[in-house]
PDB file of N, CA and C in Angstrom:
ATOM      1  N   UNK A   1     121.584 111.860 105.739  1.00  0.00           N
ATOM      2  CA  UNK A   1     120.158 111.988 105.613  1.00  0.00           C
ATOM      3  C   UNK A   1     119.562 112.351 106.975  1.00  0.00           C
ATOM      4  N   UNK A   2     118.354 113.257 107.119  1.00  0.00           N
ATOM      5  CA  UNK A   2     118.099 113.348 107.907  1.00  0.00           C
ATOM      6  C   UNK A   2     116.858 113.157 108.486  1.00  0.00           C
ATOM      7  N   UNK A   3     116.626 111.996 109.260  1.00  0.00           N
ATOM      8  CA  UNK A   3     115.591 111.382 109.518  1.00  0.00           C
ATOM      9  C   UNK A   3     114.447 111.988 110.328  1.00  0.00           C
ATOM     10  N   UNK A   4     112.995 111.923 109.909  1.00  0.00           N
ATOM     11  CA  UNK A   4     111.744 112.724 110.191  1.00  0.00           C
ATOM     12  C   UNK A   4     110.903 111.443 110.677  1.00  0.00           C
ATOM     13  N   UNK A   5     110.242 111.508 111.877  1.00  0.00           N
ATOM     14  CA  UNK A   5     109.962 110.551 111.890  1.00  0.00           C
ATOM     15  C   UNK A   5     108.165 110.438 112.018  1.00  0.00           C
ATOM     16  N   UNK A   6     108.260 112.592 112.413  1.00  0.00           N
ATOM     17  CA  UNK A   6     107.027 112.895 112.013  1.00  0.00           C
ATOM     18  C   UNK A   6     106.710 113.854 111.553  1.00  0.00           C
ATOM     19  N   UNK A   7     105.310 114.759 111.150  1.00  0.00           N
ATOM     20  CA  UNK A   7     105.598 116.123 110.544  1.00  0.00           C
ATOM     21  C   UNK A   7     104.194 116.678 110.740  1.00  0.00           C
ATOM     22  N   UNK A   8     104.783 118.004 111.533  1.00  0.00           N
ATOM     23  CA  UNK A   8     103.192 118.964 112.248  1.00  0.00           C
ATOM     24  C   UNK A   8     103.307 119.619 111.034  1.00  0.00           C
ATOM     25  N   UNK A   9     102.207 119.958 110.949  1.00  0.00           N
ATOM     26  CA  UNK A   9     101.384 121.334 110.192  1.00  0.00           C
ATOM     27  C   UNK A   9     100.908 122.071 110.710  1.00  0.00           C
ATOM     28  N   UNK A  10     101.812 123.952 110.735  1.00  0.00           N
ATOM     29  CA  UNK A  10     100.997 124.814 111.851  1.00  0.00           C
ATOM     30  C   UNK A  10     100.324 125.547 110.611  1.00  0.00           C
ATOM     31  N   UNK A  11      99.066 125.858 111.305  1.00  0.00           N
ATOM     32  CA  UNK A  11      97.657 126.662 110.609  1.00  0.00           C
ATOM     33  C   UNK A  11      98.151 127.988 110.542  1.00  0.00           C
ATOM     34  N   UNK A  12      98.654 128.494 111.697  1.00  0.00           N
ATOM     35  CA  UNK A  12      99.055 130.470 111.470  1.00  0.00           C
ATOM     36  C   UNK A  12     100.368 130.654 110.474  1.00  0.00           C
ATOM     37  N   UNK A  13      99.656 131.482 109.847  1.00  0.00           N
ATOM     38  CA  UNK A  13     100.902 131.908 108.688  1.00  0.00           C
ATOM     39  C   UNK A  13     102.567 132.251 109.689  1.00  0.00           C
ATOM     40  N   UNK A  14     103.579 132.154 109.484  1.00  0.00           N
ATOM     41  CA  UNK A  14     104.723 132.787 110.001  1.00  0.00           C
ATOM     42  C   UNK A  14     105.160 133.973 109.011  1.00  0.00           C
ATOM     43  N   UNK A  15     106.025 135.093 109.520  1.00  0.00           N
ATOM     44  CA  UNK A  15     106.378 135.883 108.646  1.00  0.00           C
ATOM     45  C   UNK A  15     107.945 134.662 107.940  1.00  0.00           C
ATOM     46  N   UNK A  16     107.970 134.931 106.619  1.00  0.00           N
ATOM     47  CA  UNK A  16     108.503 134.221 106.261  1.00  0.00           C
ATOM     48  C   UNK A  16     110.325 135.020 106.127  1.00  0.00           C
ATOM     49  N   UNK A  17     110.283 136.309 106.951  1.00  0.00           N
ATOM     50  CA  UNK A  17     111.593 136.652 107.635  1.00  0.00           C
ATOM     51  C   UNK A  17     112.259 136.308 108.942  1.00  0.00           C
ATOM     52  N   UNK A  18     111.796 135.336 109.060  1.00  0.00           N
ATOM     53  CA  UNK A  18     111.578 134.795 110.036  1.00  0.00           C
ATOM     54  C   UNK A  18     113.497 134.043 110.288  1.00  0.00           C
ATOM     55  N   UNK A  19     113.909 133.741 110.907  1.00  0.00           N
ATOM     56  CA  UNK A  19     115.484 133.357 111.043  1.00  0.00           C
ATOM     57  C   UNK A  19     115.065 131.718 112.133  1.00  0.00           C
ATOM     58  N   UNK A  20     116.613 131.233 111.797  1.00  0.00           N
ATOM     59  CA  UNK A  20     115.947 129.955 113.003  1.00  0.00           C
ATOM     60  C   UNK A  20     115.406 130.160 114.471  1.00  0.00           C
ATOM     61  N   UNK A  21     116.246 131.164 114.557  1.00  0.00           N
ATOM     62  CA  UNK A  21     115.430 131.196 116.649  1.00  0.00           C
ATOM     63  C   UNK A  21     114.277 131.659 116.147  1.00  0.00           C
ATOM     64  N   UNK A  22     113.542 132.159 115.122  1.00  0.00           N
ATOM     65  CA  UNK A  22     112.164 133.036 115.409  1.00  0.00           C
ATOM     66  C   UNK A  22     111.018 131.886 115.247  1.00  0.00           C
ATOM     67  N   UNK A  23     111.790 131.317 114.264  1.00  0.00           N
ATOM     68  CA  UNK A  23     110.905 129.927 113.715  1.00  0.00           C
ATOM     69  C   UNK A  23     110.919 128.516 114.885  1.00  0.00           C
ATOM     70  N   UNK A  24     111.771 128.439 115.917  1.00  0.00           N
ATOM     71  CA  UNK A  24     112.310 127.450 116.724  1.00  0.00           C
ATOM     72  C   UNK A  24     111.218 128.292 117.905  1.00  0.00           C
ATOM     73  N   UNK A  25     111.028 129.120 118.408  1.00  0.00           N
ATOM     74  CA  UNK A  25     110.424 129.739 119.173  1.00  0.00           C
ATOM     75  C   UNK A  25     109.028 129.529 119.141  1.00  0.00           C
ATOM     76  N   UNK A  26     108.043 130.032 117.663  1.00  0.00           N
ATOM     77  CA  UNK A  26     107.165 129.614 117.292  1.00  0.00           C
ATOM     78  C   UNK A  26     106.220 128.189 117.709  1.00  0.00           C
ATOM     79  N   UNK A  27     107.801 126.906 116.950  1.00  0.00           N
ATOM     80  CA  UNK A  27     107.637 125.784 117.410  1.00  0.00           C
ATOM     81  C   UNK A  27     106.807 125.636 118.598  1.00  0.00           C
ATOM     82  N   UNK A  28     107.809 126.310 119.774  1.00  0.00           N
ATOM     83  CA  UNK A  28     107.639 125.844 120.912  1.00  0.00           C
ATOM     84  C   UNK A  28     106.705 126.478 121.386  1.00  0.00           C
ATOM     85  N   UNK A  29     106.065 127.415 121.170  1.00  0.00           N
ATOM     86  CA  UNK A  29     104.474 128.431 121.180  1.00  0.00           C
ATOM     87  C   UNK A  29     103.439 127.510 120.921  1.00  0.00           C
ATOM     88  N   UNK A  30     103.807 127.299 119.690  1.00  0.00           N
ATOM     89  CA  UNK A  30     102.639 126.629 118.835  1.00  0.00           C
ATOM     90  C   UNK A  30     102.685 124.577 119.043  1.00  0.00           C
ATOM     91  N   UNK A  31     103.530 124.104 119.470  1.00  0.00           N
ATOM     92  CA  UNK A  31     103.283 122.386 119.021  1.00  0.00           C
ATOM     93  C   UNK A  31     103.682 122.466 120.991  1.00  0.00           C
ATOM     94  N   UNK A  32     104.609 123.285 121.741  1.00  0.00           N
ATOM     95  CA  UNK A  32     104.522 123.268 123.054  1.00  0.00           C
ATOM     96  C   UNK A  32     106.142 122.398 123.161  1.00  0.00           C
ATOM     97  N   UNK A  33     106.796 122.128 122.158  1.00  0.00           N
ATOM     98  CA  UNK A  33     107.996 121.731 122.064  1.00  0.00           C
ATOM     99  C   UNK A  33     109.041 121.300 120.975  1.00  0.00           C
ATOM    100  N   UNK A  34     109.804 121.677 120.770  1.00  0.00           N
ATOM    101  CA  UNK A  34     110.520 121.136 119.432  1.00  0.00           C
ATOM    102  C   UNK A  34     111.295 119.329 119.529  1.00  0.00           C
ATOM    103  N   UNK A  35     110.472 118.433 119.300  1.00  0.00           N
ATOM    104  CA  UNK A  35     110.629 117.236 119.605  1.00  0.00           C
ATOM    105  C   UNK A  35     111.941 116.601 118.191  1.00  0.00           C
ATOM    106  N   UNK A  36     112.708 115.931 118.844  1.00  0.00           N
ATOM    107  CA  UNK A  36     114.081 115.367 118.175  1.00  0.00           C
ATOM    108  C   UNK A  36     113.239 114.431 116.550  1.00  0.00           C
ATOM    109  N   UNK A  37     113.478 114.371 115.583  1.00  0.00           N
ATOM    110  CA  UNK A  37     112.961 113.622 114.720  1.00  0.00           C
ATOM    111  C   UNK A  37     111.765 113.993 114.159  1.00  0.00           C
ATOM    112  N   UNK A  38     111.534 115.424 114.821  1.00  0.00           N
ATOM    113  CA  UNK A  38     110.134 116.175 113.739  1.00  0.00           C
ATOM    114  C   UNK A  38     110.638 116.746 113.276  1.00  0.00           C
ATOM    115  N   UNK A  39     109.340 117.446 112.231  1.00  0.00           N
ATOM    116  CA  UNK A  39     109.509 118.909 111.152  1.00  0.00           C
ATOM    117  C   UNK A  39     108.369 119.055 111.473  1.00  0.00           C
ATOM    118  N   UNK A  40     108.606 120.956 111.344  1.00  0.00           N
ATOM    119  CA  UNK A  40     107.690 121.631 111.572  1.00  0.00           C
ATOM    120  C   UNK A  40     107.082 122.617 110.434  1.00  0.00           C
ATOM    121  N   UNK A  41     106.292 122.456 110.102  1.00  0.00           N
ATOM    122  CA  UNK A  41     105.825 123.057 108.386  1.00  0.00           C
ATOM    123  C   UNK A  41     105.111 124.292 108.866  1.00  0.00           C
ATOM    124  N   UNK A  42     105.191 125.628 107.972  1.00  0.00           N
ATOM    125  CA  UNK A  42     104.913 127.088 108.439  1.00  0.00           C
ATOM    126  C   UNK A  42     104.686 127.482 107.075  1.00  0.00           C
ATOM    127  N   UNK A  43     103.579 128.003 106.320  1.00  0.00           N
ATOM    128  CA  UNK A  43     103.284 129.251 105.399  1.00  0.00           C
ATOM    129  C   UNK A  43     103.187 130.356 105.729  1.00  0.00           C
ATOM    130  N   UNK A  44     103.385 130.965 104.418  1.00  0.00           N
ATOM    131  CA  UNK A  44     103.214 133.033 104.382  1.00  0.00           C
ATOM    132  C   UNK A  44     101.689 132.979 104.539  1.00  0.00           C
ATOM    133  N   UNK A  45     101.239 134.141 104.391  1.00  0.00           N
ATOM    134  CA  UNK A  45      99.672 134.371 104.376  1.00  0.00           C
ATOM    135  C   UNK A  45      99.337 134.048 102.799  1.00  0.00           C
ATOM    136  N   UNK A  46     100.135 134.125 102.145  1.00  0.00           N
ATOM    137  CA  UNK A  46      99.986 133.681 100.586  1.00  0.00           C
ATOM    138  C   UNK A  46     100.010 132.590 100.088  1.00  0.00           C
ATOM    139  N   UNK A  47     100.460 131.401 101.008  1.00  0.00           N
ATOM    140  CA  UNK A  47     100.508 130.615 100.688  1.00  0.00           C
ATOM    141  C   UNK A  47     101.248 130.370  99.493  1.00  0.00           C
ATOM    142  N   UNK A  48     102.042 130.509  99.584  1.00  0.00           N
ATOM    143  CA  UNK A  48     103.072 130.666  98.363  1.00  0.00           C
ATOM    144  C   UNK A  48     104.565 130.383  98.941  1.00  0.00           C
ATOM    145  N   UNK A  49     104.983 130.098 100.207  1.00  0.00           N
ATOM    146  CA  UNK A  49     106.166 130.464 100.723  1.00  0.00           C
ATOM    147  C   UNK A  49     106.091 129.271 101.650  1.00  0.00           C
ATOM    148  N   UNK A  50     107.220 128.577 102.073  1.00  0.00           N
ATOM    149  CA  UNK A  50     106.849 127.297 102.869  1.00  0.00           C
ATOM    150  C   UNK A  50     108.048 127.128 103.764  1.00  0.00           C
ATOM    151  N   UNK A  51     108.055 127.620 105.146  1.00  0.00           N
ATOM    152  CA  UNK A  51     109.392 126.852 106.254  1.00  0.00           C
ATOM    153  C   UNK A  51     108.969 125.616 106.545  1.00  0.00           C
ATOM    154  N   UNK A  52     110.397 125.092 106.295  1.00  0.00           N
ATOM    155  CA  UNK A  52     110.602 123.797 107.413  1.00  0.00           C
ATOM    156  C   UNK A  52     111.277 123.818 108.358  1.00  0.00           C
ATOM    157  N   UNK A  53     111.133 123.502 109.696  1.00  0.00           N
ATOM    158  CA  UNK A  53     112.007 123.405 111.179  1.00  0.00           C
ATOM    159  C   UNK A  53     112.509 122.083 111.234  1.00  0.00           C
ATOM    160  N   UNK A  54     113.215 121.589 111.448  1.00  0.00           N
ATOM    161  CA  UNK A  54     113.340 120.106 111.775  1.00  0.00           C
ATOM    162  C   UNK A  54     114.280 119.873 112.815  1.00  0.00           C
ATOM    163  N   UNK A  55     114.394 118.925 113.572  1.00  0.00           N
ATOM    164  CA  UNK A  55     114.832 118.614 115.018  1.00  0.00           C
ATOM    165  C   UNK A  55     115.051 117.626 114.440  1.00  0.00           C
ATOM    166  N   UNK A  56     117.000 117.908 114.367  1.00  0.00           N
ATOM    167  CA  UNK A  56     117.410 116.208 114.077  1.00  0.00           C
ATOM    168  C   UNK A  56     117.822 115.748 115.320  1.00  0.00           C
ATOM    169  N   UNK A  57     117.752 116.147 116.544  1.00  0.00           N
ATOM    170  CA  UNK A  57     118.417 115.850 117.768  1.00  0.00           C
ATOM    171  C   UNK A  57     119.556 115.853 118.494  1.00  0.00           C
ATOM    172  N   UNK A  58     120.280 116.378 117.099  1.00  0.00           N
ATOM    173  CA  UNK A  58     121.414 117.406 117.854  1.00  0.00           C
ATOM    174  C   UNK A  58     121.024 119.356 117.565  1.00  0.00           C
ATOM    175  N   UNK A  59     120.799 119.813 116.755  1.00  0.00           N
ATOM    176  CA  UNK A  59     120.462 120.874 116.028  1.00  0.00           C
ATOM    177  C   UNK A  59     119.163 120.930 115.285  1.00  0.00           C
ATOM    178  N   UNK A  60     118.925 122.024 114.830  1.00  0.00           N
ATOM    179  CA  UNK A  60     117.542 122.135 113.910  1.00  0.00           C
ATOM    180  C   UNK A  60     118.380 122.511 112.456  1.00  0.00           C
ATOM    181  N   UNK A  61     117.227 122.322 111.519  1.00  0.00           N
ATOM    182  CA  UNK A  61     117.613 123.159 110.577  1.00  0.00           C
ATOM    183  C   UNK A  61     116.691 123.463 110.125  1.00  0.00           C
ATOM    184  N   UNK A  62     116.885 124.533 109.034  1.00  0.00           N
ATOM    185  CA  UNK A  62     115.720 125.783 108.271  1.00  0.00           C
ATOM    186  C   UNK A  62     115.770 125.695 107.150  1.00  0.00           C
ATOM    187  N   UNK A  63     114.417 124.988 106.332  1.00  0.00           N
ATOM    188  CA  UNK A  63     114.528 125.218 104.785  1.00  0.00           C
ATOM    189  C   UNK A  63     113.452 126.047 104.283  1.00  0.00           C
ATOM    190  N   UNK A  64     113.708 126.422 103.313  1.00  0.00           N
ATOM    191  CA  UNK A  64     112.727 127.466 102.785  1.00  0.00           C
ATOM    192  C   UNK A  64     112.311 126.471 101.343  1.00  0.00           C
ATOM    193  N   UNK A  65     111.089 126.960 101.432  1.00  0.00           N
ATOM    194  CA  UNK A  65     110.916 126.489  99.624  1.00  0.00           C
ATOM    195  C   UNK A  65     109.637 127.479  98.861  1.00  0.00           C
ATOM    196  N   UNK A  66     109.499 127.817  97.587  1.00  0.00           N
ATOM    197  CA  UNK A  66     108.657 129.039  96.977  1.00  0.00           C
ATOM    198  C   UNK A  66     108.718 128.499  96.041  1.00  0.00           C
ATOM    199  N   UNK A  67     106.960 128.337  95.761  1.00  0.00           N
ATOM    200  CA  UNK A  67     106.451 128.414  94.524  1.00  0.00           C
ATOM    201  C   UNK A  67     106.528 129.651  93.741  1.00  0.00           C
ATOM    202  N   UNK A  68     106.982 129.175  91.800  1.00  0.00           N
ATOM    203  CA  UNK A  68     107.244 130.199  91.098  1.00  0.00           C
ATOM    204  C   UNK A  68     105.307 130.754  90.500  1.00  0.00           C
ATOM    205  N   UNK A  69     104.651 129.806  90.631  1.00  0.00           N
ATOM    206  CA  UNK A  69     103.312 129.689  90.619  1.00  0.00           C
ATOM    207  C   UNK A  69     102.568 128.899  91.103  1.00  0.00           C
ATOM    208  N   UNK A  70     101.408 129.654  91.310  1.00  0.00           N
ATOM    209  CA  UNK A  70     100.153 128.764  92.417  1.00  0.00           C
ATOM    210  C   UNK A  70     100.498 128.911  94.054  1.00  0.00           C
ATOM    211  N   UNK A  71      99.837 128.088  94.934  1.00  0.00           N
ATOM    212  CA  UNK A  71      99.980 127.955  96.317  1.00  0.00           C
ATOM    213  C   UNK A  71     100.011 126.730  96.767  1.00  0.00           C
ATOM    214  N   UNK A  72     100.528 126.786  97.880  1.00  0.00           N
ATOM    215  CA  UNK A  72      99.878 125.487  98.783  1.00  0.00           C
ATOM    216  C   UNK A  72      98.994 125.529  99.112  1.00  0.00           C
ATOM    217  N   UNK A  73      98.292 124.317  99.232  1.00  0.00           N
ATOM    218  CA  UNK A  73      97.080 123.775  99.746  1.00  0.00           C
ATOM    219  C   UNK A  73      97.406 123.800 101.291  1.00  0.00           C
ATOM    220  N   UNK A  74      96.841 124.178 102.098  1.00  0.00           N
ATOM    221  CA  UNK A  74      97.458 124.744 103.506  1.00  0.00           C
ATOM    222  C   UNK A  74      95.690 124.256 104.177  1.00  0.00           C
ATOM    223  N   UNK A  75      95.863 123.639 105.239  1.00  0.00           N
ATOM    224  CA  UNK A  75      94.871 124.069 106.453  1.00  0.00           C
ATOM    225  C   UNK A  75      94.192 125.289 107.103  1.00  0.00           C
ATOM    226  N   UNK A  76      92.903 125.529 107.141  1.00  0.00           N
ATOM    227  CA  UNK A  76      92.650 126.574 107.914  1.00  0.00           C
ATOM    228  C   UNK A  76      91.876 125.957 109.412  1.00  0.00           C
ATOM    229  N   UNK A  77      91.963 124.972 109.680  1.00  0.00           N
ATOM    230  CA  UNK A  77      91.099 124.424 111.127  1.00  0.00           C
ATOM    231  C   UNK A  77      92.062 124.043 111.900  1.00  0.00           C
ATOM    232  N   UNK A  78      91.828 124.327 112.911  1.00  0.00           N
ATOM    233  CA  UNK A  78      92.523 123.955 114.202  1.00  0.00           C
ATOM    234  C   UNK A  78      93.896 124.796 114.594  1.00  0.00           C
ATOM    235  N   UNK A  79      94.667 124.406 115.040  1.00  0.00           N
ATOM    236  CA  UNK A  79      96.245 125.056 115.084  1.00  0.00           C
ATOM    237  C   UNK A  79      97.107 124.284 114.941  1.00  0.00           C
ATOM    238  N   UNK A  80      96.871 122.605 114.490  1.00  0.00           N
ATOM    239  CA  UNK A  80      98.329 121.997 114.457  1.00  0.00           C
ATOM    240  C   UNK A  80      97.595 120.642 113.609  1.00  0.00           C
ATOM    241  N   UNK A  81      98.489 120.398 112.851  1.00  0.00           N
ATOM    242  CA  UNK A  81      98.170 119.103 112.290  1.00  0.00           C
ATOM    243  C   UNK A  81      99.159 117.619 111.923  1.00  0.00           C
ATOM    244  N   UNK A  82      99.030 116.740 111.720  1.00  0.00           N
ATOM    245  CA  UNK A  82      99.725 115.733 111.568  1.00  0.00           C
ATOM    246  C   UNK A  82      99.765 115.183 110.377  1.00  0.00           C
ATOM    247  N   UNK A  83     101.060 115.179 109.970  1.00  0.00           N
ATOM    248  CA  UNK A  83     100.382 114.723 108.319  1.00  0.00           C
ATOM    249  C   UNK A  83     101.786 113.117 108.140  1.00  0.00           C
ATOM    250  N   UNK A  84     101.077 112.327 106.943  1.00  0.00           N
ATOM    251  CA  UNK A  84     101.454 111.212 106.531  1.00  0.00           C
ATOM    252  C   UNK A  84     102.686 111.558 105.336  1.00  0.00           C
ATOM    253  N   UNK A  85     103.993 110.580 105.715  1.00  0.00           N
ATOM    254  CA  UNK A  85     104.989 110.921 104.238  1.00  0.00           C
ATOM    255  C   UNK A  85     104.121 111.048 102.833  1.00  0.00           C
ATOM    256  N   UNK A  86     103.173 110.570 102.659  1.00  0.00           N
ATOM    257  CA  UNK A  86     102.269 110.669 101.085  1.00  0.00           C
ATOM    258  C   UNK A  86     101.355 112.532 101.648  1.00  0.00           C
ATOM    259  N   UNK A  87     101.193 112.667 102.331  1.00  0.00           N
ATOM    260  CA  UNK A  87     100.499 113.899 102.554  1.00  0.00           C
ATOM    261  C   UNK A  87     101.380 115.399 102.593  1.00  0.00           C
ATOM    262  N   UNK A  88     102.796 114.922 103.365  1.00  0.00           N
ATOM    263  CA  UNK A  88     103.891 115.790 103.018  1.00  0.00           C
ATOM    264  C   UNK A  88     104.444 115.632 101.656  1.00  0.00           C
ATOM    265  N   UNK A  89     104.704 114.676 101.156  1.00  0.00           N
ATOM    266  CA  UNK A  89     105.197 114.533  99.586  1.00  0.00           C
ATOM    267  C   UNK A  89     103.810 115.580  98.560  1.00  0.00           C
ATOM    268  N   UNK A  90     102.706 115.457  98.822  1.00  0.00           N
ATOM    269  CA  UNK A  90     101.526 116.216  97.748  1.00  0.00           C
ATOM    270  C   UNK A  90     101.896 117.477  98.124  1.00  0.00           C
ATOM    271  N   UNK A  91     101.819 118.075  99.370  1.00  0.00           N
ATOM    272  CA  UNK A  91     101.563 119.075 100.196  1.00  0.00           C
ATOM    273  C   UNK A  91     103.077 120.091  99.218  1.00  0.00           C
ATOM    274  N   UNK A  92     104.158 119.397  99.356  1.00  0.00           N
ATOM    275  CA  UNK A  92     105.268 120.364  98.774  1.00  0.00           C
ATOM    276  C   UNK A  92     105.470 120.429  97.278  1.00  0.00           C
ATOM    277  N   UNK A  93     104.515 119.496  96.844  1.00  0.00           N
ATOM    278  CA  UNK A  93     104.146 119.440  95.471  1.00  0.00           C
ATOM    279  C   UNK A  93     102.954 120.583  95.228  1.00  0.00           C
ATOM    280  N   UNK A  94     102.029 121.106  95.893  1.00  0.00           N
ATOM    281  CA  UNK A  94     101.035 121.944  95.629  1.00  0.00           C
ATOM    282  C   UNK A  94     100.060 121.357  95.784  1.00  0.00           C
ATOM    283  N   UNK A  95     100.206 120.162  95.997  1.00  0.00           N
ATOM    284  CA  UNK A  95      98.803 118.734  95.240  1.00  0.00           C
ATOM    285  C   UNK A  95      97.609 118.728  96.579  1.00  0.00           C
ATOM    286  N   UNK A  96      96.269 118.553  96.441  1.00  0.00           N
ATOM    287  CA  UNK A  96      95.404 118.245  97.234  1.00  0.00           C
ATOM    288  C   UNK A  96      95.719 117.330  98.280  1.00  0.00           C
ATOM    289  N   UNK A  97      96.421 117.410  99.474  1.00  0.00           N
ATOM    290  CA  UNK A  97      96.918 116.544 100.802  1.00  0.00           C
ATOM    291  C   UNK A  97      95.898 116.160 101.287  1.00  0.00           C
ATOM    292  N   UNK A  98      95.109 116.886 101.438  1.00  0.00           N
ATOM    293  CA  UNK A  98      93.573 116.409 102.771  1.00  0.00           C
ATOM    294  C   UNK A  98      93.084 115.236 102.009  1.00  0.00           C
ATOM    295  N   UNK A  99      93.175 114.886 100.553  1.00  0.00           N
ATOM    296  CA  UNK A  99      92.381 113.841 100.406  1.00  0.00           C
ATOM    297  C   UNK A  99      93.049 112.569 100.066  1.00  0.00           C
ATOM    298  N   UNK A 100      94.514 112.599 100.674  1.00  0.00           N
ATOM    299  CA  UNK A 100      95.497 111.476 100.498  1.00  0.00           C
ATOM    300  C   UNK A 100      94.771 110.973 102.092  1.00  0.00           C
ATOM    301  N   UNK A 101      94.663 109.317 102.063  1.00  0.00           N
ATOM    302  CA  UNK A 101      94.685 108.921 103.270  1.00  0.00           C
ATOM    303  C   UNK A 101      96.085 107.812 103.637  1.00  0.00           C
ATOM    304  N   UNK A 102      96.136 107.600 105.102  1.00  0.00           N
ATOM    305  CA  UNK A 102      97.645 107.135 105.324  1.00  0.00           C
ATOM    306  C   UNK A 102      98.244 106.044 104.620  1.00  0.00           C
ATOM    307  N   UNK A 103      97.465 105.067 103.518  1.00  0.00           N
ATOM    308  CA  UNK A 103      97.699 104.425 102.419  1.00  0.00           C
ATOM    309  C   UNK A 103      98.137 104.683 101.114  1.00  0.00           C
ATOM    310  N   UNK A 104      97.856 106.280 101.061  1.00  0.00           N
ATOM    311  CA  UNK A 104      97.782 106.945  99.665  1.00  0.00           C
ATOM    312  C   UNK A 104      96.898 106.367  98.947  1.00  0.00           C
ATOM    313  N   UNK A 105      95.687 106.128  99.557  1.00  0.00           N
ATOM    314  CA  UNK A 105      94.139 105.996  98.606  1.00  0.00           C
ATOM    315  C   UNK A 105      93.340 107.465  98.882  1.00  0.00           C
ATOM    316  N   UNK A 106      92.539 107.737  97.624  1.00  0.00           N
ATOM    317  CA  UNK A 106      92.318 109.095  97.757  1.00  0.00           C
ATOM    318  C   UNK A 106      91.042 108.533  98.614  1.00  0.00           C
ATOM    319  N   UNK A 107      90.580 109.381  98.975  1.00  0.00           N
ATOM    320  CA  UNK A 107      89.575 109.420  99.947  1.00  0.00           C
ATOM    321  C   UNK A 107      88.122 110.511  99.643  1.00  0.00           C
ATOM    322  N   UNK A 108      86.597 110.208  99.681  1.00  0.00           N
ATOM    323  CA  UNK A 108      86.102 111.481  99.450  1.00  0.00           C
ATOM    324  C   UNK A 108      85.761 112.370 100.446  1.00  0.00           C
ATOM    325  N   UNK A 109      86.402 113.658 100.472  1.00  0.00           N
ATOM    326  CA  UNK A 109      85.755 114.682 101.411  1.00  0.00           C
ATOM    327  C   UNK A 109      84.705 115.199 101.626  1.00  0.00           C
TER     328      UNK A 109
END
């Protein structure tokens, strides 16, 4: 298993041809380092297409995942975000994340 101990959300779409050094590079553009025990979450402009980076602290690895319909619910403010295991669990589900709070009580926006 491979343990996460936290998980950014970057706002700029990545091209989703993207290979591990292009996506590991990014990382380090965008969060300023690839830290041991994160993941790093990346959409297409469609929101439809989803990388993961993750730093298990020896190696990274690269998952891809695609909706057959609909999008993710994705961020457009700021350039980096922090999200809660209940906010990553909605988020790869499609489900409304912004209004999970770190309890998993919905919250109103």
């Amino acid at each position: 298993m491979i343990r996460v101990d936290a998980v950014w959300l970057a706002v700029e779409p990545l091209d989703m041809r993207a290979g591990t050094e292009a996506a590991l590079a990014r990382v380090v553009n965008v969060f300023g380092a690839a830290r041991p025990h994160h993941a790093y979450l990346f959409a297409n402009r469609r929101a439809n297409r989803m990388k993961v980076l993750v730093h298990d602290g020896i190696g990274v690895w690269l998952a891809a995942r695609r909706l057959n319909a609909g999008k993710f619910v994705w961020a457009h403010d700021g350039s980096t975000l922090s999200l809660s295991p209940a906010q990553l669990d909605a988020l790869v589900l499609g489900l409304p994340w912004q209004r999970l709070g770190d309890a998993g009580i919905i919250r109103v926006i």
